[in-house]
Structure formats: C-alpha cells, structure tokens
Protein backbone atom coordinates (compact mmCIF):
# COMPACT_ATOMS: atom_id res chain seq x y z
CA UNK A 1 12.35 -15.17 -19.29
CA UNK A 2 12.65 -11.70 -17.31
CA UNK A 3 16.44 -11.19 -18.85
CA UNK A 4 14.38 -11.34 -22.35
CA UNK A 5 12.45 -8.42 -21.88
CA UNK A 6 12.37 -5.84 -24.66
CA UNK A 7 11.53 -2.97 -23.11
CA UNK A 8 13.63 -2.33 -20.05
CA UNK A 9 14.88 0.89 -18.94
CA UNK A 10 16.43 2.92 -16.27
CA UNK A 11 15.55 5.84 -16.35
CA UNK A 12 16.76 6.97 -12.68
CA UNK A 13 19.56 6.20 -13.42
CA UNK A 14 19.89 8.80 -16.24
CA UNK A 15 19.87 11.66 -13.10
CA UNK A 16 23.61 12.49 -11.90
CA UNK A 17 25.15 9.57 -9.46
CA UNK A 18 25.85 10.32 -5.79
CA UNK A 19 23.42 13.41 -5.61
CA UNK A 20 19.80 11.41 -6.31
CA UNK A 21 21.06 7.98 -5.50
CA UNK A 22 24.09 5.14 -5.11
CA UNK A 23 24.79 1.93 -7.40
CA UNK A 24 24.48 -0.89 -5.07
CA UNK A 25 25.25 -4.44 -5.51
CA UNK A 26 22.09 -6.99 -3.87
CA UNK A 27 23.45 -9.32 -1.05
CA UNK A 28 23.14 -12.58 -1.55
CA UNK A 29 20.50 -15.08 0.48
CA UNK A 30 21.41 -18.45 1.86
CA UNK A 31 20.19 -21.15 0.13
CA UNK A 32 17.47 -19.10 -1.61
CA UNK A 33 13.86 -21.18 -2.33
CA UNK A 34 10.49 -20.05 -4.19
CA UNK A 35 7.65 -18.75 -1.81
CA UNK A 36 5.16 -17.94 -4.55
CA UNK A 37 5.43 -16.15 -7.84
CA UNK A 38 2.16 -14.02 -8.88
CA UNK A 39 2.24 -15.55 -12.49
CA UNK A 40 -0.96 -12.99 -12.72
CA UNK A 41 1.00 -10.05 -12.83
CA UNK A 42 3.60 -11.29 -14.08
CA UNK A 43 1.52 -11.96 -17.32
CA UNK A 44 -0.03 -8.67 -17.09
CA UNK A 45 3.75 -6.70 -17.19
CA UNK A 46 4.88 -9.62 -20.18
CA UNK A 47 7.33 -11.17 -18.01
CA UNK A 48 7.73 -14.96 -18.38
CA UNK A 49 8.70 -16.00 -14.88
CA UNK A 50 10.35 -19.36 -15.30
CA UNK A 51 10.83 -20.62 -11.24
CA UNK A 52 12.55 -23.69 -12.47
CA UNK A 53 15.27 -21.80 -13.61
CA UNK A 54 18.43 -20.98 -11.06
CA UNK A 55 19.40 -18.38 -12.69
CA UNK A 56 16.24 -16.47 -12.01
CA UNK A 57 15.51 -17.54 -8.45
CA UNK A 58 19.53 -16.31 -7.77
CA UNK A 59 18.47 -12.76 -9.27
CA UNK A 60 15.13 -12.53 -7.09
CA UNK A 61 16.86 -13.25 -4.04
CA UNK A 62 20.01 -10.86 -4.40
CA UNK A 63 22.53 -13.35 -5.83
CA UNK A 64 23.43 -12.40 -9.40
CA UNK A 65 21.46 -9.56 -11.00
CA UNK A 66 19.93 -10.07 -14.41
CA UNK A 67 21.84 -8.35 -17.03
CA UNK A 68 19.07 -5.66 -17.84
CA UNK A 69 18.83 -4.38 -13.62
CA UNK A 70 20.48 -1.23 -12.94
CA UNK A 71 20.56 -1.69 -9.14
CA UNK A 72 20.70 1.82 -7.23
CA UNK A 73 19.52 2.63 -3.75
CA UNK A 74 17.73 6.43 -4.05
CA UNK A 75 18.55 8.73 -1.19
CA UNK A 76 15.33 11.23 -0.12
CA UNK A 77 14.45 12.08 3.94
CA UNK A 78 11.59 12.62 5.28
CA UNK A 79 9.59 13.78 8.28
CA UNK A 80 8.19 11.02 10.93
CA UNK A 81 6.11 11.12 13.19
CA UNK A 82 5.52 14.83 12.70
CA UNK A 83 9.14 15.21 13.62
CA UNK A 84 11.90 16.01 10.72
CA UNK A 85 14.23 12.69 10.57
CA UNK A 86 16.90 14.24 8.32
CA UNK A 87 18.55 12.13 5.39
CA UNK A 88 16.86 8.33 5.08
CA UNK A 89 16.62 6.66 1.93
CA UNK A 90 16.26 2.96 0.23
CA UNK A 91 18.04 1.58 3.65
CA UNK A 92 16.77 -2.45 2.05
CA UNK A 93 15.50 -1.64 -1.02
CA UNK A 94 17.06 -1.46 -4.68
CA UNK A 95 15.58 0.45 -7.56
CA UNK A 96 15.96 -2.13 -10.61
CA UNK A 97 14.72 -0.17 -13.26
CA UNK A 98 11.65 -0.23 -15.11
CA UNK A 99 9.75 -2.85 -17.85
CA UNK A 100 5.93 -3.42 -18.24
CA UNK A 101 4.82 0.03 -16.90
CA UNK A 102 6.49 -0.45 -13.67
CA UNK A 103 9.19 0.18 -11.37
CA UNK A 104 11.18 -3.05 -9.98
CA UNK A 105 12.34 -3.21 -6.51
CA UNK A 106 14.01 -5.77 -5.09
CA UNK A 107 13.08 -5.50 -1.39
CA UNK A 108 15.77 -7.35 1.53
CA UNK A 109 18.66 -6.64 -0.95
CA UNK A 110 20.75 -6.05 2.04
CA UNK A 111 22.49 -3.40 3.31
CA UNK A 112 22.78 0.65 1.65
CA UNK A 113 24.76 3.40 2.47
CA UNK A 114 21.37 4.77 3.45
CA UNK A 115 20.42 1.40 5.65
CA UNK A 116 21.65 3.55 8.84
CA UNK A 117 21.90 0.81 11.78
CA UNK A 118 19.45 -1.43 9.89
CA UNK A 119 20.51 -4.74 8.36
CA UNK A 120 19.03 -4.36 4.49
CA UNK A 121 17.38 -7.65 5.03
CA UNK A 122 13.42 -8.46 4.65
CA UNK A 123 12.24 -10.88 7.36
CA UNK A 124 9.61 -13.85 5.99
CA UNK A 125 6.81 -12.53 8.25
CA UNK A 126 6.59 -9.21 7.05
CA UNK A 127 7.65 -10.15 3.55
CA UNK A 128 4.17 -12.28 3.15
CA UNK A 129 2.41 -9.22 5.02
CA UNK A 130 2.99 -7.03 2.28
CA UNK A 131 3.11 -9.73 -0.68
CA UNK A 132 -0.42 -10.77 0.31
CA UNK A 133 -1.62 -6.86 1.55
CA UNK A 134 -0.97 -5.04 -1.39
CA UNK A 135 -2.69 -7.38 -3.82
CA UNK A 136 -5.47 -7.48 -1.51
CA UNK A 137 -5.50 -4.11 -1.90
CA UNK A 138 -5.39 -4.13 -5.57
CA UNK A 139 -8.44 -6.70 -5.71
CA UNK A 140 -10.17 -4.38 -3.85
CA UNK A 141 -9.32 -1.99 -6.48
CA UNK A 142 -7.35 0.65 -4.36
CA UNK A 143 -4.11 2.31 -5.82
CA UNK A 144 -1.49 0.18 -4.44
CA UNK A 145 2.01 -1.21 -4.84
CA UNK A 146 1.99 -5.16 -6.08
CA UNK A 147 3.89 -7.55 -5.52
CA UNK A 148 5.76 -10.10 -8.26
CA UNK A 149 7.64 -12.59 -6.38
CA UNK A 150 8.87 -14.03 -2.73
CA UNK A 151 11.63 -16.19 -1.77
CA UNK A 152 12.99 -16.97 1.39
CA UNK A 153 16.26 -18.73 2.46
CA UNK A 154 18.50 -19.65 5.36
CA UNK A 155 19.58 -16.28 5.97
CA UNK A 156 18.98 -15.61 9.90
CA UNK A 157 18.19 -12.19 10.49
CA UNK A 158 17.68 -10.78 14.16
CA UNK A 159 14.43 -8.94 14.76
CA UNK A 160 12.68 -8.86 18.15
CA UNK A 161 13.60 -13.28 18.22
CA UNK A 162 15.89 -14.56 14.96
CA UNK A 163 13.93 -15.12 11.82
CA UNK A 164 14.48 -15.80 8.02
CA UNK A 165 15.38 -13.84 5.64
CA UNK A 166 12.95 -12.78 2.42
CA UNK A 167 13.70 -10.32 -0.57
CA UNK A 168 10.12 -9.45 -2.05
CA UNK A 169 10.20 -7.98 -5.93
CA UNK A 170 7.84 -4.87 -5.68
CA UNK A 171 6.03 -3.33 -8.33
CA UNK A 172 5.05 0.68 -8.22
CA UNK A 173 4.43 3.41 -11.42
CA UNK A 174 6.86 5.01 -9.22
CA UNK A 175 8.71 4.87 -5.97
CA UNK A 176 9.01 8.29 -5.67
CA UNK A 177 7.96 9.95 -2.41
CA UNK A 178 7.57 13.20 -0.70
CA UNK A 179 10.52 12.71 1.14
CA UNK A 180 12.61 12.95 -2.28
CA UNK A 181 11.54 16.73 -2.51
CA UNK A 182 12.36 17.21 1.05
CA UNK A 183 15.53 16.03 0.89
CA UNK A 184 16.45 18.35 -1.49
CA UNK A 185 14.72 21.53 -0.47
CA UNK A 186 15.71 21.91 3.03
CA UNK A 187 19.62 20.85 2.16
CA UNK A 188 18.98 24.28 -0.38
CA UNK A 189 20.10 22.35 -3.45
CA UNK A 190 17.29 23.96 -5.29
CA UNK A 191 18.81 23.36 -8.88
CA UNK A 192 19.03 19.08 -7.75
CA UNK A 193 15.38 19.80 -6.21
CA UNK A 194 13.98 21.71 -9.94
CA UNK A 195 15.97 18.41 -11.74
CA UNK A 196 14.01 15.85 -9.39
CA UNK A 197 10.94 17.97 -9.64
CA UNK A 198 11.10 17.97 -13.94
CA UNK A 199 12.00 14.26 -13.54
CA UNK A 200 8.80 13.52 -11.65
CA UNK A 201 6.75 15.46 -14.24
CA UNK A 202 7.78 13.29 -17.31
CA UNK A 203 7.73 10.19 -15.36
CA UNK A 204 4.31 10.49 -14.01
CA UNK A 205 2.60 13.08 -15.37
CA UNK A 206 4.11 14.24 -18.85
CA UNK A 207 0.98 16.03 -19.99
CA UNK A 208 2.22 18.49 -17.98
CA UNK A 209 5.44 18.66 -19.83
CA UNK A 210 6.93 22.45 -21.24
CA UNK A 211 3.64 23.63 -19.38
CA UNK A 212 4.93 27.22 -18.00
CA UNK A 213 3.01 26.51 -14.79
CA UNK A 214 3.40 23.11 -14.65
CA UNK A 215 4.71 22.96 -11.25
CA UNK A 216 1.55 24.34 -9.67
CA UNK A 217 -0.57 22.10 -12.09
CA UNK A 218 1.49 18.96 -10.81
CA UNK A 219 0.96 19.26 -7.00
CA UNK A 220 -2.81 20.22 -7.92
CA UNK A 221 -2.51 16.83 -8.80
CA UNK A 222 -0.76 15.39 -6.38
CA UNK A 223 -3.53 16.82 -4.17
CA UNK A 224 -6.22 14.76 -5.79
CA UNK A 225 -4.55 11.95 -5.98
CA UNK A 226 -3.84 11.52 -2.40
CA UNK A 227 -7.50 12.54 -1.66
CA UNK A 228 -8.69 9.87 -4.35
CA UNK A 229 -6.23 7.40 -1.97
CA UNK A 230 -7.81 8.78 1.65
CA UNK A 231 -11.26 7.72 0.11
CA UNK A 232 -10.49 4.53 -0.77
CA UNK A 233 -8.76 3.85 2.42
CA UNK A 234 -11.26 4.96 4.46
CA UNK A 235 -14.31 3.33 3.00
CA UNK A 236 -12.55 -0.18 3.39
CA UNK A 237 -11.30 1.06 6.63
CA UNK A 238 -7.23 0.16 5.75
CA UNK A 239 -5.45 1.40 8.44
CA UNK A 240 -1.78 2.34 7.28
CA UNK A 241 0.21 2.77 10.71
CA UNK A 242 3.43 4.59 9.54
CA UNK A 243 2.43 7.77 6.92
CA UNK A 244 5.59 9.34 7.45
CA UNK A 245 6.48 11.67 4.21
CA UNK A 246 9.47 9.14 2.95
CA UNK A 247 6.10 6.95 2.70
CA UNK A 248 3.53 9.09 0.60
CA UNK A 249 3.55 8.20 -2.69
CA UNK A 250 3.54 11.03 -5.49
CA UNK A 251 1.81 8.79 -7.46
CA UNK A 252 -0.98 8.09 -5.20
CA UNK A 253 -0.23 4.27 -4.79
CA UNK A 254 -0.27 2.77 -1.65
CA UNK A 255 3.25 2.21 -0.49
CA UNK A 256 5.27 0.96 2.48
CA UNK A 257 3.08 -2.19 4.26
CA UNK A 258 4.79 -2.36 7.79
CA UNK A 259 2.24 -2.21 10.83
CA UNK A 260 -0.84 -2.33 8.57
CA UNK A 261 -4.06 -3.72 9.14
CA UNK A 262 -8.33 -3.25 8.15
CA UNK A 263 -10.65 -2.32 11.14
CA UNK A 264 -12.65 -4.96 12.50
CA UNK A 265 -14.83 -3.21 15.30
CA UNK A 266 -15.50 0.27 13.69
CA UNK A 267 -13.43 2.87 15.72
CA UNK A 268 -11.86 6.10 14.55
CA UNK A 269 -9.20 6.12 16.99
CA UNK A 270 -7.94 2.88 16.50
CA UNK A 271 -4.16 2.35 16.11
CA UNK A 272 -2.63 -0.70 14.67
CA UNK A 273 1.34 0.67 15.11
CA UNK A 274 2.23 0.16 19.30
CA UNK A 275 5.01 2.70 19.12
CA UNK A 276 2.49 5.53 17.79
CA UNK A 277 1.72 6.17 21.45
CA UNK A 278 0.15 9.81 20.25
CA UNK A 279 -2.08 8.57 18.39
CA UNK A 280 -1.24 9.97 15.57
CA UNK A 281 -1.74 7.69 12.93
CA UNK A 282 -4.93 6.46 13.92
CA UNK A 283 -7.60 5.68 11.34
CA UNK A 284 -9.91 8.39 11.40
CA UNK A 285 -6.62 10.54 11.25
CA UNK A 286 -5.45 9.53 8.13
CA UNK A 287 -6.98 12.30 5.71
CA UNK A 288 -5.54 14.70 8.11
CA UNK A 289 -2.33 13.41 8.15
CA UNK A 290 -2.13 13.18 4.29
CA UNK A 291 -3.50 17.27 4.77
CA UNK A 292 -0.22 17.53 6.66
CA UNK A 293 1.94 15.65 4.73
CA UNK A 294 1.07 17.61 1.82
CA UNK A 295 1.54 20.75 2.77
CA UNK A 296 5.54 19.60 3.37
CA UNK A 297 5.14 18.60 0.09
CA UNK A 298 4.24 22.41 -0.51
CA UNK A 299 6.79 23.64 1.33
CA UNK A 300 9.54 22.14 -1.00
CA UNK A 301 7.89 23.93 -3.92
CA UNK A 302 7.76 27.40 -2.54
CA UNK A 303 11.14 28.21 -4.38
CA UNK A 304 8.85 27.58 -7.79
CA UNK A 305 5.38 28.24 -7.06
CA UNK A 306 3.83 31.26 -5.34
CA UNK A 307 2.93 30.69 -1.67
CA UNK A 308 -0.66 32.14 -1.94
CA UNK A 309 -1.22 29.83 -4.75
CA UNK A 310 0.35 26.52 -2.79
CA UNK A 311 -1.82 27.79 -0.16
CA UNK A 312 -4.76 27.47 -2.06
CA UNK A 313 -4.83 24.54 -3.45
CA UNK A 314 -3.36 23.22 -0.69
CA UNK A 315 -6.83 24.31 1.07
CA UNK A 316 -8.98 22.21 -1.04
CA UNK A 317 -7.55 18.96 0.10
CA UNK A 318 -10.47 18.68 2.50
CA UNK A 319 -13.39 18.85 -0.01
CA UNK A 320 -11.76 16.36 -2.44
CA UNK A 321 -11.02 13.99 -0.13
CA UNK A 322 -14.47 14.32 1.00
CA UNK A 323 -16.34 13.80 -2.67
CA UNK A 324 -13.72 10.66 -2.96
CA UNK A 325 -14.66 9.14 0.59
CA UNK A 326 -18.41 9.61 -0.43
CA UNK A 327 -17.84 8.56 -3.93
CA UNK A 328 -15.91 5.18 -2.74
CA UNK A 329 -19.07 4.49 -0.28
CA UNK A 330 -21.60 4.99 -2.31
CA UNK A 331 -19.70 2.48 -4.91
CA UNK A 332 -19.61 -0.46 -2.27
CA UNK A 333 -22.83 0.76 -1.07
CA UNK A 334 -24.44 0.83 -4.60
CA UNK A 335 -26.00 4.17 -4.06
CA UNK A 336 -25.64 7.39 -6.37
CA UNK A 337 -22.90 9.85 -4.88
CA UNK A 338 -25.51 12.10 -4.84
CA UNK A 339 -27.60 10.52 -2.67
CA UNK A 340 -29.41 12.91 -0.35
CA UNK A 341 -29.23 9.87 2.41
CA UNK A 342 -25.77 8.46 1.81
CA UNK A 343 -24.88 10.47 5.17
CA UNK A 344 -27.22 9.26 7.49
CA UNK A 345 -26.73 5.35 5.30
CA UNK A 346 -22.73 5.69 6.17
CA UNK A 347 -23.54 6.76 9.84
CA UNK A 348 -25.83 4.04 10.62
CA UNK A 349 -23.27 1.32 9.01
CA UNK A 350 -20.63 2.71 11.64
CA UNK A 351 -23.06 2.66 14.30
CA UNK A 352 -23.30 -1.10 13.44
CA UNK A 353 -19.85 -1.92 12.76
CA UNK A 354 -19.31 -0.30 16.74
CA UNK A 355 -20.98 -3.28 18.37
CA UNK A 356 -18.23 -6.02 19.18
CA UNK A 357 -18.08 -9.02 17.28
CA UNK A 358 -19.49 -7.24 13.98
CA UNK A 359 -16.46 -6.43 11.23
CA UNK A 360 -16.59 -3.56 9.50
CA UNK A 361 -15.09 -4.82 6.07
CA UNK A 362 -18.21 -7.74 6.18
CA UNK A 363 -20.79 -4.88 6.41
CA UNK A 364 -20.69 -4.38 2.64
CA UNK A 365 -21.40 -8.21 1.83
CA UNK A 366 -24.01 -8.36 4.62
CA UNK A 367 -26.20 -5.81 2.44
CA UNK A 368 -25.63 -6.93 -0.76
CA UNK A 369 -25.77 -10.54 -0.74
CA UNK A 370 -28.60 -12.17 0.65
CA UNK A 371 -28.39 -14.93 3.43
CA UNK A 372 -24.99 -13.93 3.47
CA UNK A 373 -22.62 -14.92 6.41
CA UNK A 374 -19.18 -14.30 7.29
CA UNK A 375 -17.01 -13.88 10.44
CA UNK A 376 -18.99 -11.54 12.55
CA UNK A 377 -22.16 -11.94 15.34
CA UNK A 378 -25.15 -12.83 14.16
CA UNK A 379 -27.22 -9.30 12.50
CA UNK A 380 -30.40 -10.07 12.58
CA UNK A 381 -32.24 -9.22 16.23
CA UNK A 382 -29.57 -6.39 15.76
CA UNK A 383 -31.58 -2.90 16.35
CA UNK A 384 -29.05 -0.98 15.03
CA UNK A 385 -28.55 -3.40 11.36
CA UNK A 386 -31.83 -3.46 11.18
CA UNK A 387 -32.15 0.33 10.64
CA UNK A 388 -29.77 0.11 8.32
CA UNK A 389 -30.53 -2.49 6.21
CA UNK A 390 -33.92 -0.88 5.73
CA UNK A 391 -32.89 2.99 4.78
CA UNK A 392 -30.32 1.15 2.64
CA UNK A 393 -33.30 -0.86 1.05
CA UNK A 394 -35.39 2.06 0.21
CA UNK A 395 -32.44 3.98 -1.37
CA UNK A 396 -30.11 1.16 -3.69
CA UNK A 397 -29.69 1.24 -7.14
CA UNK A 398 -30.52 -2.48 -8.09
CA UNK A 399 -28.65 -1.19 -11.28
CA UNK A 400 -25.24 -0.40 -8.89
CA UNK A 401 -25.29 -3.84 -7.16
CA UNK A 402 -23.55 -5.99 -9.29
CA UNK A 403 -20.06 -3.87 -9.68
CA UNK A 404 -20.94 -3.33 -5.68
CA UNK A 405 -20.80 -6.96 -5.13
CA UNK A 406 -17.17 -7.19 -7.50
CA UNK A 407 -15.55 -4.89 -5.36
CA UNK A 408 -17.00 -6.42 -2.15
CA UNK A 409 -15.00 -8.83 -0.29
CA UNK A 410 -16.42 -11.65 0.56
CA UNK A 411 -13.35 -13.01 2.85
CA UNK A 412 -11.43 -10.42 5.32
CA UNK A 413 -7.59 -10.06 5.04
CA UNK A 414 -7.42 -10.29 9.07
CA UNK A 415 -4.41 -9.97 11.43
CA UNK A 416 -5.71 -13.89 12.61
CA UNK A 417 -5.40 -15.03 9.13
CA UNK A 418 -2.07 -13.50 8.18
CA UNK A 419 -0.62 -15.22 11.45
CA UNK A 420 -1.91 -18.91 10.47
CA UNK A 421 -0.50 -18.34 6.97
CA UNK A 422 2.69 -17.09 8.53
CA UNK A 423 3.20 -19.94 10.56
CA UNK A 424 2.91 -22.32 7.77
CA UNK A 425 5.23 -20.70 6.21
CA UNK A 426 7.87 -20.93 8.85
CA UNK A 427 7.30 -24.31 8.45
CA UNK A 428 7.67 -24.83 4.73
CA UNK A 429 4.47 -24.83 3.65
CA UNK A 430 3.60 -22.24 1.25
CA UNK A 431 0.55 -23.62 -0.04
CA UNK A 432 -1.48 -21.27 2.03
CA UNK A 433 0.46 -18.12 0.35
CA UNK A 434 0.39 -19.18 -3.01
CA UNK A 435 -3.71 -19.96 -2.62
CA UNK A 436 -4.79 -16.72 -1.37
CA UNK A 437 -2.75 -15.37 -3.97
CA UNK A 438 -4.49 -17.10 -6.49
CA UNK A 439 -7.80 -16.58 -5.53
CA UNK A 440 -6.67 -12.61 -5.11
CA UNK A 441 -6.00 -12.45 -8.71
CA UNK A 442 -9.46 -13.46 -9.13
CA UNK A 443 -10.75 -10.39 -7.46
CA UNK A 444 -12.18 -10.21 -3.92
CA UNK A 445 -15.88 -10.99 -4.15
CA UNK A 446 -15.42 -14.76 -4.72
CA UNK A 447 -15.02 -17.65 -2.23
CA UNK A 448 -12.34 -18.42 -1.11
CA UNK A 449 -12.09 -21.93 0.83
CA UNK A 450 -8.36 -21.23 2.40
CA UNK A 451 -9.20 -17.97 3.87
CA UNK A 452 -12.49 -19.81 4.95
CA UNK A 453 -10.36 -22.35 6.97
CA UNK A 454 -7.46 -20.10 8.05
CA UNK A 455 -9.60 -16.81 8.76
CA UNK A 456 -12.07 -18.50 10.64
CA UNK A 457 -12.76 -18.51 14.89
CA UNK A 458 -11.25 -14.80 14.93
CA UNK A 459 -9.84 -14.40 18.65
CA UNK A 460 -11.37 -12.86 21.35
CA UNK A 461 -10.23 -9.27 22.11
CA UNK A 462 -9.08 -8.72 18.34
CA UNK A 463 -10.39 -4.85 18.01
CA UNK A 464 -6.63 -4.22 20.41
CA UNK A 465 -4.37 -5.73 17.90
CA UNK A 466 -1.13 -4.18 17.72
CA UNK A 467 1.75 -4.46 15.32
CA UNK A 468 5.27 -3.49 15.46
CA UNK A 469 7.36 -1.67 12.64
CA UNK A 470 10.52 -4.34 13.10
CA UNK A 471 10.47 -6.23 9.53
C-alpha cells in the first residue's frame, strides 16, 4: 500500500512556509477511474500500488490525500521565451514529498495561488503525452522525469474544445529548477536565495556539503549535467519545445513534456511548439539555449561566487556538451568516442535522415540490425545510405553492437501514434496506454506489436507537425 511506506519524507517542507512555497489542498476529480499504473516503477521505488483499492485511486486523483503527503505548491519564476516572466510557480502541480529516491507530484491537482489565470487541471491528452514520453525517454536511457500513475474522470476542463480531466503522479530526484534561484535573486532576498541554494546542495549533491567553495563546485556541475542532457537529446533527436528556465532541471532530468516531439525528417530548424514563431526553440538550438539558460543560472550566483570564475566555467559548456553529443552517438552508433571518423559517420547519417520519408530515430536500427525494417522509405537504391552504411561498416566495434542494439529503438514514439492512442482513450479504452507502457518497461529495442499497429501508415506531410502548449 503507498500509505505503508516506511520511508517518507518532506523535506521541502522543512524550508520556512510562504517564502519557498504554499500548503495546498488537491481538488477533487469527478468520478475518478484508473488509466494505467506503471507497476514497474512502482516496484522499483517499493510502493505496492493496490488499484482495487478506493482509497488509493481517491488520493491519485486529488480526492483525499494519503496520510504521509505533505501537499505544497513551490513558488520560483522564470524567464520565457528569452523574456523575464516574473513570479510563476507549481500553477497545477503539488509537491507530495519524497519515498523511494524520488520526489512525488501530483500533476492536475487543481488550482494554486501560483496557477495565475490557469485552471490547475491536467487534460487526458496531454496527461498520456507525458505518461508515455518520459518513460520512453527513460527506456531510451535519457535522464528524465517518470511517470507512476494516470487517472482520468468526468471533470470537463476547457482547452482549445472541452476535454477531460487527468492528474498524472510524477516522479523526479528533484523538481527543482532554475527558475527557483531566479526567483529569489532578482527579488534581492539573497539570505532566502543562500537557504534554497544550501538546500539544493544536500538534496542533490551532498558531497559537496561544508565544502568552502561549494557553490562554484555545484554549478560546475550543474554545467555538466545539462551538457550530459543536450547529448542525449540530440543524438535521439528529442525536440523539447518550451526550455524556458522554470523548466531546466538542476538535476539534469528531463522535465516539463508539453509541445514535445522526436524528429522524423532530419532538420535542425525544426520546431514542434506553433507559438515559438522565432524559432527559438528549434532542435538544433537546444544546446544553445541550455548555454543561455545557464548563464541565468549564473547570474543568481554572482552574490556567492566570483564573476570571472562563473564566467569560466560557464565558458566550457560548449566543449562538454560536445564530448556528450559525440559520446551518446558513438554509443547508438557502436563506435569508440574516439573515433577519427565518427564526424564524417554522424554527417552522412543526417544527410540520410534529410531525404523525406526516412526517420531519423529508425537510422540507428537500420545499421545495426540486419534486414531490418521500420516506418521509413525503402534504403537500399539510396546513394546517400549507402555511403553510410559502408564507412559505418569499416569502422564498428562488433564488440559495441549489442548494448547499441539495447538502447536502439526498434518502434518510434511518433506524433501519429500518440494521436491513435489518444483517441482510444477518449473512448475508454486504455488498453493501448497500458501496452506501450508495458512493453516500455521492457526497454526500447524489443517488438512491440501495438506500436506496430497504431504507429504504422505515418501521414503524409508529418516533418510540419505542430503542437500547442494548452494541456
């Protein structure tokens, strides 16, 4: 049972009330039902998820908290879009507390005093998005938020048509963003900002605890943590769509799935959120914009830390994220890092995934399985794969395909897919959800006969797809 667990704590809730966050009590759904529990994880974090039980599905869907939850919405603010937003903060979210190494967040709680004109409420369709997304994302072994549990209801919530209402229980080593050290720093409350800043260190990195220059050593590694993330985003070519600072992770885990998606046709400029007009969170602008994200991060720790040593180490983002990016493709390329021709191997694969029809995530599969076929054209007769597929040939390490293959997918989470699941689901039937979760927890590499059926006959035109942010 989750109200049996030994080991729950709060420890947010140990920092002073009404400065770092508020207590908040869920909002109830209407007639609450079971989507799919991820019995995976909830094995893995000891928590004995018993969905027959009322009392359990009326805590996961905002009813009655368990006894152990300390619900609290944090307050932090942000910059987006480039622009500073001022205060935002868990506007449908609820800090829980924390048991099996992880935060609990009960996502769709309803409304906060930080919810600004928004309604606190999840909608189904973007509920499954992320339930599904981030443990794709963790079966393709990429630092990630997961996901626990979904439940929808009656509740009718009003996005661009009327739609139903989801909470979503979110798991994170910490929700803890960026934005919390901005909020703090440019209100000048440097003594809450140094509290926030100590409470970060224990929490995530408590090595670093009494060190005299711990601060400095901390965003050193905050640095190469978000350039370990960039890599792995952009050798599975994840697009994000909305890396505002209230979304960048300290810890490094992929947070916040709204208008996110995986390239199909390989394109650098491609943007998956329609009101980023700019441009400006394309995919081949994502380790920039982590670059610039960072250095508001630095900003908030100039009262601390010496500018000319922010600076610095602020300056070596770029060549981090670069040995990550080439150390994550020569992984699901099974070449050495130090390959002298993993540059010209990388280049060719984008000059293949650029001709329509071929999908960049199926690239990976194409090499290292043989008589392989997925969703895209056929390869062979194709100049450009052919070129490929033979300076790959001459360079793998036969000894490097077989962990190459685990962490290859061998089904694409697509935009087409998501929609026929989401459909289903509008109807009631959540087999689809709780199968593709299933075969998730599995790892990626396997077959998987729903997504066969479901993420099959991709649409024409697909490389345009657009998403909104309204969820």
């Amino acid at each position: 049972m989750t109200n049996q667990l030994p080991d729950w704590s709060a420890p947010y809730s140990e920092l002073p009330e009404d400065i770092f966050y508020t207590r908040v009590s869920p909002s109830p759904l209407t007639n609450p039902c079971w989507v799919d529990v991820n019995y995976a994880l909830a094995n893995e974090v000891n928590s004995l998820i018993d969905s027959t039980d009322q009392k359990i599905l009326r805590a996961f869907s905002g009813c009655e908290p368990l006894p152990e939850w300390t619900p609290l919405a944090q307050v932090y603010s942000g910059h987006q879009f480039g622009q500073w937003a001022g205060q935002l903060g868990d506007g449908r979210g609820l800090y829980l507390g924390v048991s099996g190494g992880y935060e609990w967040h009960l996502k769709g709680g309803g409304q906060t005093p930080y919810s600004r004109f928004g309604d606190g409420r999840s909608v189904l369709r973007s509920a499954i998005r992320e339930y599904l997304g981030s443990e794709y994302m963790h079966a393709l072994g990429i630092p990630t938020t997961r996901a626990l549990a979904l439940v929808t209801s009656d509740t009718p919530v009003q996005r661009e048509t009327m739609e139903r209402g989801a909470s979503l229980m979110r798991l994170a080593k910490s929700h803890l963003r960026i934005g919390h050290f901005e909020h703090f720093y440019h209100r000048q409350h440097h003594e809450h900002l140094r509290e926030l800043i100590e409470f970060a260190i224990h929490q995530l990195d408590p090595d670093f605890d009494g060190l005299p220059d711990r601060v400095e050593q901390v965003f050193q590694r905050y640095i190469e943590r978000s350039a370990e993330l960039m890599g792995h985003w952009m050798a599975v070519g994840f697009v994000h769509g909305v890396m505002n600072t209230d979304n960048t992770a300290l810890s490094g885990e992929t947070l916040d799935y709204g208008p996110y998606g995986f390239l199909t046709s390989y394109r650098d400029d491609y943007v998956i959120n329609h009101t980023d007009r700019a441009g400006r969170y394309a995919y081949g602008q994502q380790p920039s914009v982590m670059h610039w994200n960072l250095s508001c991060l630095a900003e908030t720790l100039t009262p601390f830390v010496d500018v000319g040593t922010l600076r610095a180490s602020l300056d070596r983002f770029p060549v981090f994220y670069q040995t990550a990016y080439r150390t994550q493709m020569a992984k699901r390329l099974a070449l050495e890092a130090d390959n002298d021709a993993l540059s010209d191997i990388i280049q060719l694969l984008k000059n293949v995934c650029k001709t329509p029809g071929v999908h960049y995530p199926e690239i990976f599969s194409y090499l290292l399985r043989e008589n392989w076929k997925g969703l895209s054209q056929p390869l062979k007769g194709l100049d450009t794969f052919a070129q490929l597929q033979s300076q790959w040939s001459s360079q793998v390490s036969k000894d490097l395909v077989p962990d190459a293959r685990a962490a290859s997918p061998s089904w694409m989470l697509s935009y087409w897919l998501l929609d026929r699941v989401i459909r289903a689901a509008e109807g009631f039937d959540f087999t689809p959800v709780s199968l593709l979760r299933e075969a998730l927890n599995g790892g990626v590499s396997e077959e998987c006969q729903s997504a066969k059926v479901l993420g099959e006959s991709p649409p024409v035109g697909d490389s345009a797809y657009h998403l909104s942010c309204s969820s």
